[in-house]
Protein backbone atom coordinates (compact mmCIF):
# COMPACT_ATOMS: atom_id res chain seq x y z
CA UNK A 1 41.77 -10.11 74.64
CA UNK A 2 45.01 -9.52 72.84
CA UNK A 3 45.62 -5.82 71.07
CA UNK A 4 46.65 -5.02 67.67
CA UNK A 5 47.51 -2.19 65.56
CA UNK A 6 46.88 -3.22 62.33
CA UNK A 7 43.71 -4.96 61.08
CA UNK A 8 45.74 -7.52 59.74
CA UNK A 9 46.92 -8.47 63.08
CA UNK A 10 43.63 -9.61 63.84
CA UNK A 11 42.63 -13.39 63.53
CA UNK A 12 39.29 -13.30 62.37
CA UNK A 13 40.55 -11.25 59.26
CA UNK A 14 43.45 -13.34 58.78
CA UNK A 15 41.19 -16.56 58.42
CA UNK A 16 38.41 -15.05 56.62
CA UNK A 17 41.29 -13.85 54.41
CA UNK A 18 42.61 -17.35 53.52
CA UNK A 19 38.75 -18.67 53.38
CA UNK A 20 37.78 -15.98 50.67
CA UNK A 21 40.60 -17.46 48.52
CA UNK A 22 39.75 -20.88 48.74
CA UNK A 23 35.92 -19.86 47.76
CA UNK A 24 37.55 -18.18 44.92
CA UNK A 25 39.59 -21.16 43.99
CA UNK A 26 36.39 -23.17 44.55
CA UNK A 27 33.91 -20.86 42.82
CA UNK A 28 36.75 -21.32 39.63
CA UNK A 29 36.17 -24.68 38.60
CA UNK A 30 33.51 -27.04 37.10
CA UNK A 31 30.18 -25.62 36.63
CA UNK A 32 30.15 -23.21 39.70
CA UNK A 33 32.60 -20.97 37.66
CA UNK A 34 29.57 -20.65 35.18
CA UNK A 35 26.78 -19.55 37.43
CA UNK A 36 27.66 -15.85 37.44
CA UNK A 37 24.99 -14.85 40.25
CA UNK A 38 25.68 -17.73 42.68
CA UNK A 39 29.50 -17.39 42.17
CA UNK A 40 29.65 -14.01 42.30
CA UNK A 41 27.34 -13.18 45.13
CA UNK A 42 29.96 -15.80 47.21
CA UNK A 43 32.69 -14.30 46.38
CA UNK A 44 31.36 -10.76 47.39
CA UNK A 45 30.25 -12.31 50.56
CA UNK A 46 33.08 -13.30 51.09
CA UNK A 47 35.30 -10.61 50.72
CA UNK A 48 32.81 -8.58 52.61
CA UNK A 49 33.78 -10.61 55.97
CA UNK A 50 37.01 -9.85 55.60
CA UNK A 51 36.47 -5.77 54.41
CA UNK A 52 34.14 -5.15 57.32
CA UNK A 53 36.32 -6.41 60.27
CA UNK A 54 39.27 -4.02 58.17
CA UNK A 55 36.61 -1.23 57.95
CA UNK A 56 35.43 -1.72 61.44
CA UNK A 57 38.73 -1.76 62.61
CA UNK A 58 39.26 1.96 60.88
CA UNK A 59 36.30 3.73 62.55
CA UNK A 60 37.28 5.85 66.00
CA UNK A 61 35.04 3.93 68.57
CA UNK A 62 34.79 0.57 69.92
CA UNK A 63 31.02 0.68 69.05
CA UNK A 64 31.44 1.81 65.34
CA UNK A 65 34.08 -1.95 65.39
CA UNK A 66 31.67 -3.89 67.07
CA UNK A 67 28.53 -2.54 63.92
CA UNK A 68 30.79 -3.56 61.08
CA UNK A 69 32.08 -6.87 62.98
CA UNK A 70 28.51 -7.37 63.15
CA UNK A 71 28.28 -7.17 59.76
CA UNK A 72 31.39 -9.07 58.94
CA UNK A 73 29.45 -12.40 61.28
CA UNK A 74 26.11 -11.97 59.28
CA UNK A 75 28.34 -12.09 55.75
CA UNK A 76 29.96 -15.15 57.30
CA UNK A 77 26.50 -16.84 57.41
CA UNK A 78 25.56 -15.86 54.13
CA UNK A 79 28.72 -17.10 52.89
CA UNK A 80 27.72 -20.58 54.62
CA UNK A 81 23.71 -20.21 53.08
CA UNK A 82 25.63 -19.84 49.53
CA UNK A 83 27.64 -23.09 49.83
CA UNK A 84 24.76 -25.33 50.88
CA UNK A 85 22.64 -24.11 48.10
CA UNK A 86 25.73 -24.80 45.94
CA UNK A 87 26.34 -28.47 47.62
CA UNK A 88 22.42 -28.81 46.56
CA UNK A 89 23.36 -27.81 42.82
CA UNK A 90 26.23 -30.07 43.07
CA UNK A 91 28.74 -27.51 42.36
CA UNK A 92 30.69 -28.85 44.98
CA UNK A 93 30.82 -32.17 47.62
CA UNK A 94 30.76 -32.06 51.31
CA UNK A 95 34.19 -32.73 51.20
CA UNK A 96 34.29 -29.11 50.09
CA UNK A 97 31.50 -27.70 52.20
CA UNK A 98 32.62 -28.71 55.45
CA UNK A 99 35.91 -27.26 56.03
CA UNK A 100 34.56 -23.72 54.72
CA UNK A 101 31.54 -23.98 57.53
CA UNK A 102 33.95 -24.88 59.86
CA UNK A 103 36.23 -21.98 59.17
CA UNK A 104 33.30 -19.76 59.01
CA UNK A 105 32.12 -20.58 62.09
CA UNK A 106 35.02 -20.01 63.57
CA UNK A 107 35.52 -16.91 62.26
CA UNK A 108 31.93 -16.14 63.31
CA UNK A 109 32.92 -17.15 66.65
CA UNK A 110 35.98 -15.44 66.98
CA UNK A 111 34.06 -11.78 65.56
CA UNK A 112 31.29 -12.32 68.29
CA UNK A 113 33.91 -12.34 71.34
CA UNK A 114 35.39 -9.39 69.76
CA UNK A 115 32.31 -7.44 69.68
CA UNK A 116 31.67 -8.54 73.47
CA UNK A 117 34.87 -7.21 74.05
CA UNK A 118 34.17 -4.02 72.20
CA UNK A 119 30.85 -3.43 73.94
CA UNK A 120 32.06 -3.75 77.23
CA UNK A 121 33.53 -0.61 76.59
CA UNK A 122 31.19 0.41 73.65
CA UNK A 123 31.87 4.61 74.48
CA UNK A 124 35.53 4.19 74.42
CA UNK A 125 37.63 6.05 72.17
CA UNK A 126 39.71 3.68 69.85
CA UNK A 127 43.53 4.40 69.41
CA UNK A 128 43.76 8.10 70.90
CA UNK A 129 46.98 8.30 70.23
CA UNK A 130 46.31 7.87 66.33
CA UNK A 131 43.89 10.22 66.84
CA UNK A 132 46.09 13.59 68.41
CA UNK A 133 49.39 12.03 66.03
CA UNK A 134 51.37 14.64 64.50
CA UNK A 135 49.19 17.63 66.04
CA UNK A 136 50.06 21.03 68.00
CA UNK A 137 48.50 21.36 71.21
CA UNK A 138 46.37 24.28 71.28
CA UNK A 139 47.14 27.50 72.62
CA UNK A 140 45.20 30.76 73.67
């Protein structure tokens, strides 16, 4: 597993990143820009994979990460339960659909090793050295 030091070195945000635009580009045309709750509750799925791997990444232990990356995965699917009931409504073609399943899924994919990774050390301490940065040792 490769380390980073900054959330947005991490791949899973970086695609969910680029696949939250494209919903919004997608969720800004034809008729699904006029169904406020579907478009809207995509959108905020959407950004919510993307703001809980970033959030996750923020928290001190490997265990708080791996909660909010589990979060991050189940927004993922919700994302991908949005766009099928919006291929049903014909707000958009499988054309459409398919390659933002297939980048969800990978993203889904890629959070779940993470959080194996994570919870094979779940007690661990996450970036000490962030931690103890720019502080006096102690002295009696």
């Amino acid at each position: 597993m490769s380390s980073f030091d900054r959330f947005e070195d991490i791949e899973a945000w970086k695609e969910s990143k680029a696949l939250a635009a494209d919903v919004y580009k997608l969720t800004n045309q034809g008729v699904f820009k006029r169904d406020f709750g579907l478009r809207d509750q995509v959108r905020r799925s959407a950004v919510s994979v993307m703001a809980n791997i970033a959030e996750g990444f923020g928290r001190k232990t490997n265990k708080d990460f791996a909660n909010f990356l589990y979060t991050s995965r189940a927004s993922a699917m919700e994302v991908i339960s949005h766009l099928y009931i919006a291929m049903e409504l014909d707000y958009l073609n499988n054309d459409q659909f398919e390659p933002l399943r297939r980048g969800y899924e990978a993203v889904i994919g890629k959070t779940t090793r993470l959080i194996s990774y994570l919870e094979s050390s779940s007690g661990a301490q996450r970036n000490p050295k962030r931690r103890t940065k720019n502080k006096e040792p102690r002295t009696k």
